[in-house]
Protein backbone atom coordinates (compact mmCIF):
# COMPACT_ATOMS: atom_id res chain seq x y z
CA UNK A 1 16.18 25.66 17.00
CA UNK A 2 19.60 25.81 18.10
CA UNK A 3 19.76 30.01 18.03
CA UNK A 4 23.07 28.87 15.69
CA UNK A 5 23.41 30.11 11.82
CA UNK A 6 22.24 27.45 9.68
CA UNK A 7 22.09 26.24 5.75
CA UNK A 8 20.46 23.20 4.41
CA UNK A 9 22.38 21.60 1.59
CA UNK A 10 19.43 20.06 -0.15
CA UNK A 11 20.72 17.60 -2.93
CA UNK A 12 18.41 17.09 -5.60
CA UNK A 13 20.49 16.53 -8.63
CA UNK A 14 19.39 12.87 -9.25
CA UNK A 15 18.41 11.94 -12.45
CA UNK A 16 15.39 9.46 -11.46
CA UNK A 17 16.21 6.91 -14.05
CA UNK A 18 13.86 4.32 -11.94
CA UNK A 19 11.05 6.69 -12.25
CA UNK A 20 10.74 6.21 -16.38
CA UNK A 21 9.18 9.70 -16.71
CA UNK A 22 9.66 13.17 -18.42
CA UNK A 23 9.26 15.30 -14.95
CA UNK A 24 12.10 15.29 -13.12
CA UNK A 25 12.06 12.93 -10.02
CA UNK A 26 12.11 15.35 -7.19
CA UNK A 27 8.99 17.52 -9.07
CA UNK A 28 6.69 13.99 -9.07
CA UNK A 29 3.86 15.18 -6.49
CA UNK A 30 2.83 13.31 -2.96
CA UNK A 31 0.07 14.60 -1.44
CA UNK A 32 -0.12 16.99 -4.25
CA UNK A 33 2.80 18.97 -3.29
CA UNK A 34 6.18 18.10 -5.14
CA UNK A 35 8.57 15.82 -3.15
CA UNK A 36 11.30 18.92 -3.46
CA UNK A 37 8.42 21.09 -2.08
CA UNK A 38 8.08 18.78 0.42
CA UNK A 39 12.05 19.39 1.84
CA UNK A 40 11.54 23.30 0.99
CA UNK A 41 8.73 23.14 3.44
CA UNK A 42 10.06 21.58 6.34
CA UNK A 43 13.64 23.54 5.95
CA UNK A 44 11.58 26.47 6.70
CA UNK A 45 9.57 25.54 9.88
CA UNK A 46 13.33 24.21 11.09
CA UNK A 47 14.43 27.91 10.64
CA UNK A 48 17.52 27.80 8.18
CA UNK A 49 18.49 30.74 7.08
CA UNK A 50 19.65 29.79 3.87
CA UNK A 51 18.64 26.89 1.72
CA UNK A 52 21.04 25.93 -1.26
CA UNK A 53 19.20 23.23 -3.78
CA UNK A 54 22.12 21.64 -5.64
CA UNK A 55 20.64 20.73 -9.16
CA UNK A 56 21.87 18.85 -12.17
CA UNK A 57 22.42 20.23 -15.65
CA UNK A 58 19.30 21.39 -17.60
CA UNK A 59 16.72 21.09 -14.74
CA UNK A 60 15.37 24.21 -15.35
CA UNK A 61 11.96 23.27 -14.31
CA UNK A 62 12.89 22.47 -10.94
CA UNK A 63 15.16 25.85 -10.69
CA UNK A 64 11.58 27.57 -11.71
CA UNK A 65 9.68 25.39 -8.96
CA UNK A 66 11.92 26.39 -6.11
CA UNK A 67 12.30 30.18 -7.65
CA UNK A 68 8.41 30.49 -7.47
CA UNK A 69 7.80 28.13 -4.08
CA UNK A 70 10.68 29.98 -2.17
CA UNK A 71 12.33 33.25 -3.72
CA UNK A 72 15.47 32.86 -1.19
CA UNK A 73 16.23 29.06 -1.78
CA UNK A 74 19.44 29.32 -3.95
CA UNK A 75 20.05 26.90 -6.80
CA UNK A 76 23.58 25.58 -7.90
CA UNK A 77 24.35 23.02 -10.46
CA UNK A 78 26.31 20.15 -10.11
CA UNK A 79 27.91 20.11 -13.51
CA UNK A 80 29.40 16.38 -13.23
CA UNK A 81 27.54 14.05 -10.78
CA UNK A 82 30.51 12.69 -8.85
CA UNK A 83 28.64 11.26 -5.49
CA UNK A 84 27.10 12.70 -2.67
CA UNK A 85 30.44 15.11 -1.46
CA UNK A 86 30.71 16.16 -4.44
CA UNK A 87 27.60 17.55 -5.02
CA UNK A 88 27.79 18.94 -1.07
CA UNK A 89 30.94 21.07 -2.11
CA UNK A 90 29.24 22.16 -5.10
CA UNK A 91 28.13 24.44 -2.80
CA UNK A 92 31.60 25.64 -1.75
CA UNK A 93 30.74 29.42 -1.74
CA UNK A 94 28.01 29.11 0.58
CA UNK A 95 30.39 27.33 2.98
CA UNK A 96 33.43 29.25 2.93
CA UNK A 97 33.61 31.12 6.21
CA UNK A 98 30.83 29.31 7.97
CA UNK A 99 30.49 29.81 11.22
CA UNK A 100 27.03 27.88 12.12
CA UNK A 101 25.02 24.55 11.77
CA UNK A 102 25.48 22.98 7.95
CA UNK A 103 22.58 20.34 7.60
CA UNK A 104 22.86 18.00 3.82
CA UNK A 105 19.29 17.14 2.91
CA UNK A 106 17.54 15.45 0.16
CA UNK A 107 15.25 16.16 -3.14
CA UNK A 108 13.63 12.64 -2.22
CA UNK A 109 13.38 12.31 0.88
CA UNK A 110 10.15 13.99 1.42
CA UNK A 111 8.73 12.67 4.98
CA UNK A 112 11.19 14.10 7.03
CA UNK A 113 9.75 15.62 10.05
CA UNK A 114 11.10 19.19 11.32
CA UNK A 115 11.23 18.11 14.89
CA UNK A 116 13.86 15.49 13.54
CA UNK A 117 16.09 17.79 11.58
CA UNK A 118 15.86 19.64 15.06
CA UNK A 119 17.71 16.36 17.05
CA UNK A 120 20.35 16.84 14.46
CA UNK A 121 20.91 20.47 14.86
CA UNK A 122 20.61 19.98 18.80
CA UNK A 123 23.76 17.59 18.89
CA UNK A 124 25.74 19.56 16.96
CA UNK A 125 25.02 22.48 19.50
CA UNK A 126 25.92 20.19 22.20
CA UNK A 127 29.51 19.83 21.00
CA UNK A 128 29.38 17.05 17.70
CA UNK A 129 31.35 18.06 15.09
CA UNK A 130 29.91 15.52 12.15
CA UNK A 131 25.81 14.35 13.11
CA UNK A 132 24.77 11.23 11.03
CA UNK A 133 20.69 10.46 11.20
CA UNK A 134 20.28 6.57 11.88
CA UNK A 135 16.91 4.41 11.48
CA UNK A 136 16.42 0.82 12.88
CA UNK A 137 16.13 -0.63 9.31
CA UNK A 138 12.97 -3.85 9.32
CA UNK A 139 15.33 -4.95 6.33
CA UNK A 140 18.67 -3.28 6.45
CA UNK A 141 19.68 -5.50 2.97
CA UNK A 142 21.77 -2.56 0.94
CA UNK A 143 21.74 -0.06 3.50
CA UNK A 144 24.95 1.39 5.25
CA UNK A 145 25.99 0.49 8.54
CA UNK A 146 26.02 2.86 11.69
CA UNK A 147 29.04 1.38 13.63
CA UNK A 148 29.14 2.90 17.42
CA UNK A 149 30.54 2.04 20.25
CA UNK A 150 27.54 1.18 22.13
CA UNK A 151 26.06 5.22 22.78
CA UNK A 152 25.49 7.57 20.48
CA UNK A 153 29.56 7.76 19.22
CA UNK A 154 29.91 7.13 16.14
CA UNK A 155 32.78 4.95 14.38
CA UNK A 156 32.16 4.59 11.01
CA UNK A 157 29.78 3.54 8.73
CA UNK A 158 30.13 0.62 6.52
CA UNK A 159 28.57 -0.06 3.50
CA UNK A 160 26.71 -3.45 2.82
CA UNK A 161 29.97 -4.90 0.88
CA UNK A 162 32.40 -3.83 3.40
CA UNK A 163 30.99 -5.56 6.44
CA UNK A 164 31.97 -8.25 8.28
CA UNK A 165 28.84 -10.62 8.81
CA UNK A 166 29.04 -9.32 12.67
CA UNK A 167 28.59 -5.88 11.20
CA UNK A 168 25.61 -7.08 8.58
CA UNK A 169 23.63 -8.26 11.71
CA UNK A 170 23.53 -4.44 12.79
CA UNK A 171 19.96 -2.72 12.32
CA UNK A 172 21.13 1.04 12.51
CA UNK A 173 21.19 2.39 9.44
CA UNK A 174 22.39 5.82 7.52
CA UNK A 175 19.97 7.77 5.89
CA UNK A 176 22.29 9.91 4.15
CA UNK A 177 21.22 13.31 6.70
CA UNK A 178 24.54 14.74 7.77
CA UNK A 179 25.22 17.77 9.81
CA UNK A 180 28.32 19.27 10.20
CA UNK A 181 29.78 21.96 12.23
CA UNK A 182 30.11 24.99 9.55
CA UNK A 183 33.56 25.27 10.90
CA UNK A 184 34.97 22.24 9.85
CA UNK A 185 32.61 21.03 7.18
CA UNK A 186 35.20 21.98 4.29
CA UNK A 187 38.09 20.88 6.12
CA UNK A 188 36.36 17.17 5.63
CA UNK A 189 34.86 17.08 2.52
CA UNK A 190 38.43 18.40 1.07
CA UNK A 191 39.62 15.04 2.35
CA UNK A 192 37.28 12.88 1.08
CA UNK A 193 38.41 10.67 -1.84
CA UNK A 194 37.14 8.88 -4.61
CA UNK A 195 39.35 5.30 -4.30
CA UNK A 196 35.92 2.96 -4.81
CA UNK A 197 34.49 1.15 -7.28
CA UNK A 198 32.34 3.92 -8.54
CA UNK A 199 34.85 6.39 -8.30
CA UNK A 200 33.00 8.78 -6.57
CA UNK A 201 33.06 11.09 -3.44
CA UNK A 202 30.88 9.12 -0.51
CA UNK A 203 29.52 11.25 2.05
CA UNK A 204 29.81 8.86 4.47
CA UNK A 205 33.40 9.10 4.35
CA UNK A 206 33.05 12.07 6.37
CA UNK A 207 32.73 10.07 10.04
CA UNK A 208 36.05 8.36 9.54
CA UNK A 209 37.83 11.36 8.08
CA UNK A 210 36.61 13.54 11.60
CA UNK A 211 37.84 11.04 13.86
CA UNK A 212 41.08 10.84 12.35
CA UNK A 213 41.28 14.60 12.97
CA UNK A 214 40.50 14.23 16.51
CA UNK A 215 36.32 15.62 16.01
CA UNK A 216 33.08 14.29 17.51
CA UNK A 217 30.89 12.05 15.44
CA UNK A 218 27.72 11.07 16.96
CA UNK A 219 24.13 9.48 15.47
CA UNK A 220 21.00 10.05 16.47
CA UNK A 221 17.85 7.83 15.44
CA UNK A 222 14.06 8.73 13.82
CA UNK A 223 11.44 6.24 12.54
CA UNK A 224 12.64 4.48 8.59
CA UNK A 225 9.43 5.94 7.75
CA UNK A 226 10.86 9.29 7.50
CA UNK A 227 13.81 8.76 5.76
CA UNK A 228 12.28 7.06 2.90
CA UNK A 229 13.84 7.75 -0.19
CA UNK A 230 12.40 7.68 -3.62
CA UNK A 231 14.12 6.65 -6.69
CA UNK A 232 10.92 4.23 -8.37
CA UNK A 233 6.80 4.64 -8.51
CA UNK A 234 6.23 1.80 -6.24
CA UNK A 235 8.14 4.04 -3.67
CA UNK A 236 6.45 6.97 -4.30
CA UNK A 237 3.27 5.01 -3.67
CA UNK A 238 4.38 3.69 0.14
CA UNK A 239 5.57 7.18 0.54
CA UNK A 240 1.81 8.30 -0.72
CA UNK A 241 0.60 5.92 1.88
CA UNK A 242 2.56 7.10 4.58
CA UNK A 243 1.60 10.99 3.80
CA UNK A 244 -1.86 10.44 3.97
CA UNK A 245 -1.71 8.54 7.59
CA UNK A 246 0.00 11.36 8.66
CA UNK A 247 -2.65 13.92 6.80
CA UNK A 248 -5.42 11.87 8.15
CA UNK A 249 -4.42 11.73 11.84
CA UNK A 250 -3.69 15.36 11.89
CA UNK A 251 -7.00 16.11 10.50
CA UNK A 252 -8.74 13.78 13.21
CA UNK A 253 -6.11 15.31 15.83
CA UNK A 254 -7.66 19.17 14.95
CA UNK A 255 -11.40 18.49 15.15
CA UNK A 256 -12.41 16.68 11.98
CA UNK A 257 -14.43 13.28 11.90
CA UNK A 258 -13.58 11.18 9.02
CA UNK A 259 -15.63 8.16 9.19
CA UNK A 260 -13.66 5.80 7.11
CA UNK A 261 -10.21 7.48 7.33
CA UNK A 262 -8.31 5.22 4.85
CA UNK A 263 -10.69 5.82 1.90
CA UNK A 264 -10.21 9.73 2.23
CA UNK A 265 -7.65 11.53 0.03
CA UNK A 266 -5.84 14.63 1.43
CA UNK A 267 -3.56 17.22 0.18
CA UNK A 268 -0.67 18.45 1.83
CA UNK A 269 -2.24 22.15 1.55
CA UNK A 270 -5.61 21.10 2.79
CA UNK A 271 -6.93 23.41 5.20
CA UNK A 272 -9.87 22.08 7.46
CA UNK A 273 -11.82 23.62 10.83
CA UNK A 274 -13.27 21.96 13.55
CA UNK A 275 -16.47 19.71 13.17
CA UNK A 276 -15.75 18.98 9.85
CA UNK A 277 -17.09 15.23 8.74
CA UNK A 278 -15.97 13.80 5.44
CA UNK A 279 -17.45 10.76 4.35
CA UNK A 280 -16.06 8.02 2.80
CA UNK A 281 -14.47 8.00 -0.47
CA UNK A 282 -14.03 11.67 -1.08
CA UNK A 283 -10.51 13.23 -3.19
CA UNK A 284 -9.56 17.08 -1.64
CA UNK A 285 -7.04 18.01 -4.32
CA UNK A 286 -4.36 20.72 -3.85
CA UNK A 287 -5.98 24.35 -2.57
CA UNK A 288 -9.18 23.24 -0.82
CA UNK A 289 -10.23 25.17 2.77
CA UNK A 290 -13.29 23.60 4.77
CA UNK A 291 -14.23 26.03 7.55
CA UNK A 292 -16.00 24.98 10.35
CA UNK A 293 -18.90 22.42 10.33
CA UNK A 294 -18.60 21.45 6.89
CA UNK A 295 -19.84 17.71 5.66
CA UNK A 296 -18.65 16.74 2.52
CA UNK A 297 -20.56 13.01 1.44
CA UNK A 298 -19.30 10.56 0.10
CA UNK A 299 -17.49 10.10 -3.46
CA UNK A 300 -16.62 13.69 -3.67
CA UNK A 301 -14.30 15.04 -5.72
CA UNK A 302 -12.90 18.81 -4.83
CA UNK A 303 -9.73 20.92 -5.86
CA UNK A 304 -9.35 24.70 -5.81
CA UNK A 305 -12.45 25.52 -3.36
CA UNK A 306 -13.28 27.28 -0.69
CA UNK A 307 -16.47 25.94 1.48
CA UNK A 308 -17.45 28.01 4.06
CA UNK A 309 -19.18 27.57 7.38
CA UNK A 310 -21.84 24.66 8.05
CA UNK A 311 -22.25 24.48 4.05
CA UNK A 312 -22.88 20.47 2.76
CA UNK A 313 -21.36 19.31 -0.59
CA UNK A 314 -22.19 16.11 -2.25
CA UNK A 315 -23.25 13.10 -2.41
CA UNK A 316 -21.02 12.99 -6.00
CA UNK A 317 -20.65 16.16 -6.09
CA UNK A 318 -17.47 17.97 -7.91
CA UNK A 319 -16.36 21.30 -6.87
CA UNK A 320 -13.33 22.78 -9.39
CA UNK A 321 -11.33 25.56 -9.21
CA UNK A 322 -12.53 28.35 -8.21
CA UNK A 323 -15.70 27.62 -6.28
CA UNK A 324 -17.14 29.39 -3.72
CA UNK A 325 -19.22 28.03 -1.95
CA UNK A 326 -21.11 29.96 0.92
CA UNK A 327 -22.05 29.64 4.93
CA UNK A 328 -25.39 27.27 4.82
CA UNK A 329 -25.54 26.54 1.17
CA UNK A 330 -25.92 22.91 -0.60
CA UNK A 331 -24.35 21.11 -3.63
CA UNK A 332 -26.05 18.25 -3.93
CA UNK A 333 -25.55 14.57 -5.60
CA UNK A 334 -23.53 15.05 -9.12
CA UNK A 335 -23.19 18.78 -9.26
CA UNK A 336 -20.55 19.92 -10.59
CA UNK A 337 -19.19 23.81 -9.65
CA UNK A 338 -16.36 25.62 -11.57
CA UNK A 339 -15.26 29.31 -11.16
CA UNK A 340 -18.33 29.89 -9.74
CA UNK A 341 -19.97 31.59 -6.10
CA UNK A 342 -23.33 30.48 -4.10
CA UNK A 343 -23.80 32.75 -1.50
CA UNK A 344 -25.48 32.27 1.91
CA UNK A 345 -28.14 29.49 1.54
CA UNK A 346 -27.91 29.32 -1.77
CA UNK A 347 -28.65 25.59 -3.51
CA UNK A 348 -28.48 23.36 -6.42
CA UNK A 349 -29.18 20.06 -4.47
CA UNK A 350 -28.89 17.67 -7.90
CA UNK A 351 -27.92 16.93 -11.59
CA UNK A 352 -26.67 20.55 -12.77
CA UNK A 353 -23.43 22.33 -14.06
CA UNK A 354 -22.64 25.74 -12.61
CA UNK A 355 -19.73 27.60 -14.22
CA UNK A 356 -18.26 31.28 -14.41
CA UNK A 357 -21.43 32.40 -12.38
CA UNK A 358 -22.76 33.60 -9.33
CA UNK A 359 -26.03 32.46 -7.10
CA UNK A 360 -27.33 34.54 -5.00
CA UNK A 361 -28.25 34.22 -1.69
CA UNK A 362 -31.31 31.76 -1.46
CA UNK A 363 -31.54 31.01 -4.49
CA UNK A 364 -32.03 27.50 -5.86
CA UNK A 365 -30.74 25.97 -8.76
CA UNK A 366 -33.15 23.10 -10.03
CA UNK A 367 -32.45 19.85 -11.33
CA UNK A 368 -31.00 19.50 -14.74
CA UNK A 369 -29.88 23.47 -15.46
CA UNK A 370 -26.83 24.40 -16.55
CA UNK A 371 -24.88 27.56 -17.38
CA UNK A 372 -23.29 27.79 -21.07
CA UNK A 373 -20.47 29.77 -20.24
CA UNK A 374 -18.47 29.22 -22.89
CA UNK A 375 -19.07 30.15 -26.38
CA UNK A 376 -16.55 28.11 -28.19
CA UNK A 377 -13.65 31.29 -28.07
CA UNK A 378 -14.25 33.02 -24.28
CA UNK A 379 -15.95 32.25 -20.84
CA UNK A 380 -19.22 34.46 -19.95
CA UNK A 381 -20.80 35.16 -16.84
CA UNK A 382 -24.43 34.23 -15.48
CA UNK A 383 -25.71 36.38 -12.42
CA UNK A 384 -28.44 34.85 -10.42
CA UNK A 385 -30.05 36.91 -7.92
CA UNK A 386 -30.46 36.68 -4.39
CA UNK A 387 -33.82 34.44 -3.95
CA UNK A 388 -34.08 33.75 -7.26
CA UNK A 389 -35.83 30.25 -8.53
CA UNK A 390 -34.18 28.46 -11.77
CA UNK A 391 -36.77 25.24 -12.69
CA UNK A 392 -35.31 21.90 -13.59
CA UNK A 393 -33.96 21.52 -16.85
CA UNK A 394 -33.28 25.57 -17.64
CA UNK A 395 -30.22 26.54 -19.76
CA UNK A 396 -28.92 30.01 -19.05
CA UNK A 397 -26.79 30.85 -21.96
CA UNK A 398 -24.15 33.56 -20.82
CA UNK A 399 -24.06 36.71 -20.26
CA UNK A 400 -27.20 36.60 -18.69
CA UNK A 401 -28.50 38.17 -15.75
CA UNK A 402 -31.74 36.45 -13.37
CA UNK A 403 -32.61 38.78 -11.34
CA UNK A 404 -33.81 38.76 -7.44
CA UNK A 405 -36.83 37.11 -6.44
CA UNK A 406 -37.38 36.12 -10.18
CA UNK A 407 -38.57 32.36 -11.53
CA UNK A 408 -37.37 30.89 -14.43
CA UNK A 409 -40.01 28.25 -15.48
CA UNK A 410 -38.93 24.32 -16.04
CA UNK A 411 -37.27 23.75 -19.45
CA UNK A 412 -36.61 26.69 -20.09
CA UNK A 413 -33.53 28.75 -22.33
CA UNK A 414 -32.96 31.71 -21.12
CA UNK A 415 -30.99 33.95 -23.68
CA UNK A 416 -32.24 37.73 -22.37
CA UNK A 417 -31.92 39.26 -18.76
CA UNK A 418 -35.16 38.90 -16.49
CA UNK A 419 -35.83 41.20 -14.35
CA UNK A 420 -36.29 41.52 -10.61
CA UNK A 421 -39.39 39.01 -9.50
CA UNK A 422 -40.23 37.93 -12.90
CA UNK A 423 -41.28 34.61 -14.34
CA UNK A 424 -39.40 34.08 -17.36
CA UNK A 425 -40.46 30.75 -19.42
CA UNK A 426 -39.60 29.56 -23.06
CA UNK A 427 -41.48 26.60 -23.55
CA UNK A 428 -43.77 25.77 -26.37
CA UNK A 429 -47.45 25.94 -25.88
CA UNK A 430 -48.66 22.55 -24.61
CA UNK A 431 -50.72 20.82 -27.05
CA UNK A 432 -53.42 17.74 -26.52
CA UNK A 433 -54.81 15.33 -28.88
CA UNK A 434 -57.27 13.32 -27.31
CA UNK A 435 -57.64 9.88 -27.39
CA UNK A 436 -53.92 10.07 -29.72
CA UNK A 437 -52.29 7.23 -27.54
CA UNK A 438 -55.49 4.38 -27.59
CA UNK A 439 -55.35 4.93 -31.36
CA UNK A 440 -52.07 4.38 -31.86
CA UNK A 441 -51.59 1.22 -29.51
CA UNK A 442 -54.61 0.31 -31.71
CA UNK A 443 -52.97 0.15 -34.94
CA UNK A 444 -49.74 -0.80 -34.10
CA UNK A 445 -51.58 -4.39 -32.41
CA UNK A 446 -53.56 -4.63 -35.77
CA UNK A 447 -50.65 -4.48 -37.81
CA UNK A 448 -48.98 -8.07 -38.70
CA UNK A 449 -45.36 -9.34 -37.16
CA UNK A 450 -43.05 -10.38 -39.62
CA UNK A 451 -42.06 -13.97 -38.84
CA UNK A 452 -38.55 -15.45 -39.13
C-alpha cells in the first residue's frame, strides 16, 4: 500500500451477548467463512505485516481459529474489557517503538473492503497523524458524529447524547476504523480517560486528544455497507445478504452465468472458471471449485467438491465432501456423491448413492444402485472399472472390485469381485404361473363384501 510498516489491531474481544449462542460471536460464519476470518483475510491482501487479534478471557476457540487460519496473527487477551482504548493498548508491546502505519480493526466488522483500509493507510502517508473511517449513515440514530470543518479535517466526534440538535442533523458517521501514525499512537491512547458514564476508555477520544497536541486528524468516507457491524442474528443475516451480492456479482464479473442470481448461494472460498452456468436454487458450501464450462441445475446442493471441466451435476443432485467429479462426466437428478471419484465420462444420471468409491472412465452407474460402504464400524471401498455397466437397482457391498468393460445385471448384489468384461447377476430365476392373475381377480370378485 503505502510501502510504510504496518499492524492491524483487530479487536475481537466482544462477548456477543445479542447473539444468544455458545460460539463465540466473531467465529458465527457468513458466507461460510467466520466473520474473524473474514478481517484475517482482508488484513492480508492490505499487506500488514503484523496482525495482533486482541481476545477476551477463555476464548480459546477463537485463539485456535486464528492459530490454524493464519500462523503469524498474534493473539493477546484483554483481561478486563474497559472500552475500545483499552483493549487497543492491550496491545502495548506491539506498539512500543513503532515507527509505521497502526490500523484498529474489528472481529465484526466483516465486509470491509481492502481497497478501503488502503484510503486509510494512504492519508496517513500523506501527513495525518489520527485517520477516522466515516459512512453517510441512511439512519445515523445511535451512531457517533464526524464533526469537520467542511473538508476532510476532522474536529471531533460526538456521540449521539452529546450533540447539539445542529450536530444530530449530521449524516457522517464513525465506524470505529482508526489509524494512527505508529509514532504517536501511544502518546494518545495514554491520554485517553475514562470520565463517562460507562467508565470506560472511548476510542474516539483520540481526535480531540491529537488536536490538542497540535496533530492532523482527518476522515475519509466508504459505503455503511462495509462497516456493518454485528452484535445480533438479524445483522448477521443483512450482512449474509450483502456477502452474497458481492459473491454473486464477482462471479458474473469473471465469466459465470447465473440465471437467477438471488436464489444462488455462494461461499466465500468458492472457486469458479469461465462459462460456468448455475441454475437457480443451487447451495455451493465452503471448498467447492467449478472449472471451466461446468452447469450445475437447479436445487443443487454441493460442499467439499471438485467438478472439473464441461462436467453437468444435477437436477437435485448432492455432491459431499470429497467428490471428484471428472472432465465430461454426469450426476444426474437426486444423486448423491460422497468421498467418491468419476473419471472422464463417467455417469450415474439418476436415483443412486455413490460413496468411498471410484468410477471409472465411461462407466455408468444405473438407476437405483448404491455402494454400502460402511459396515456399521469402518468405510470400504468399491472400484468400478473404466467402461464398466452397473444395472438399475444393483447394491455393491464394499470392498468390491467391478472390473473394466464388465456388466452387472439389474437387481443385482454384488458381494465378490467380477472380473474384466464379465456379466455378473444375482437374481433369482424368473418363474411363471400362467393364467395366476385371472384366477385370482376371479376369486377375490366372488368373494362377499362385508357391509357396515
Amino acid at each position: 500500500m503505502t510501502g510504510r510498516p504496518s499492524i492491524a489491531v483487530i479487536l475481537a474481544a466482544g462477548k456477543g451477548t445479542r447473539m444468544k449462542s455458545e460460539l463465540e460471536k466473531v467465529l458465527h460464519p457468513l458466507g461460510g467463512t467466520p466473520m474473524l476470518g473474514h478481517v484475517l483475510a482482508m488484513a492480508g491482501a492490505v499487506g500488514f505485516d503484523q496482525k495482533t487479534v486482541v481476545l477476551g478471557p477463555q476464548m480459546d476457540a477463537v485463539e485456535a481459529y486464528c492459530r490454524d487460519l493464519d500462523g503469524s496473527a498474534k493473539c493477546i487477551v484483554q483481561t478486563k474489557q474497559d472500552g475500545t482504548a483499552d483493549a487497543v493498548l492491550t496491545a502495548r508491546n506491539c506498539l512500543e517503538g513503532f515507527s509505521g502505519d497502526v490500523v484498529v480493526l474489528y472481529g465484526d466488522t466483516p465486509l470491509l473492503r481492502p481497497e478501503t483500509v488502503g484510503t486509510v493507510r494512504q492519508a496517513l502517508g500523506q501527513g495525518a497523524d489520527v485517520v477516522v473511517l466515516g459512512f453517510e449513515a441512511r439512519d445515523p440514530t445511535g451512531y457517533g458524529r464526524l464533526i469537520t470543518n467542511g473538508d476532510d479535517r476532522l474536529l471531533a466526534i460526538r456521540e449521539e447524547m452529546d450533540a447539539s440538535p445542529e450536530e444530530r442533523a449530521i449524516t457522517l458517521c464513525n465506524s470505529g476504523v482508526f489509524g494512527f501514525r505508529g509514532e504517536i499512537v501511544l502518546q494518545i491512547l495514554d491520554k485517553i480517560g475514562n470520565e463517562n458514564a460507562k467508565g470506560e476508555f472511548y476510542l474516539t477520544d483520540a481526535v480531540e486528544i491529537a488536536r490538542a497536541d497540535g496533530l492532523q486528524a482527518v476522515a475519509v468516507a466508504c459505503e455503511e455497507e462495509e462497516v456493518l457491524g454485528i452484535n445480533t442474528r438479524a445483522e448477521l443475516a443483512r450482512a449474509e445478504a450483502a456477502m452474497q451480492q458481492r459473491l454473486r456479482e464477482l462471479a458474473m464479473v469473471n465469466g459465470a452465468t447465473l440465471i437467477a442470481p438471488e436464489t444462488v448461494y455462494l461461499s466465500a472460498d468458492t472457486v469458479m472458471g469461465t462459462d460456468v452456468v448455475l441454475e437457480p436454487h443451487i447451495v455451493l458450501g465452503r471448498n467447492v471449485t467449478l472449472e471451466d464450462g461446468v452447469t450445475v441445475k437447479a436445487f443443487s446442493h454441493l460442499e467439499g467438491a471438485h467438478v472439473k471441466r464441461g462436467a453437468t451435476v444435477g437436477p437435485f443432485a448432492r455432491l459431499r465432501p470429497g467428490a471428484e467429479i471428472g472432465e465430461q462426466a454426469r450426476i444426474g437428478n437426486f444423486v448423491e456423491v460422497k468421498n467418491a471419484t468419476f473419471e472422464e465420462g463417467a455417469k450415474a444420471n439418476h436415483l443412486a448413492y455413490v460413496g468411498d468409491a471410484r468410477v471409472g472412465a465411461g462407466a455408468n452407474v444405473g438407476a437405483g444402485t448404491i455402494t454400502c460402504n460402511y459396515d456399521g464400524f469402518d468405510k470400504h471401498l468399491t472400484d468400478i472399472g473404466a467402461g464398466a455397466f452397473i444395472g438399475s437397482n444393483s447394491a455393491l457391498v464394499a470392498p468390491v472390485r467391478i472390473g473394466q468393460g464388465a456388466y452387472v445385471g439389474s437387481g443385482s448384489v454384488i458381494t465378490k469381485d467380477v472380473a474384466d468384461d464379465a456379466l455378473a447377476v444375482t437374481r433369482a430365476p424368473q418363474q411363471q404361473r400362467e393364467g395366476w392373475a385371472a384366477k385370482v381377480r376371479a376369486r377375490r370378485t366372488r368373494k362377499p363384501r362385508n357391509k357396515r
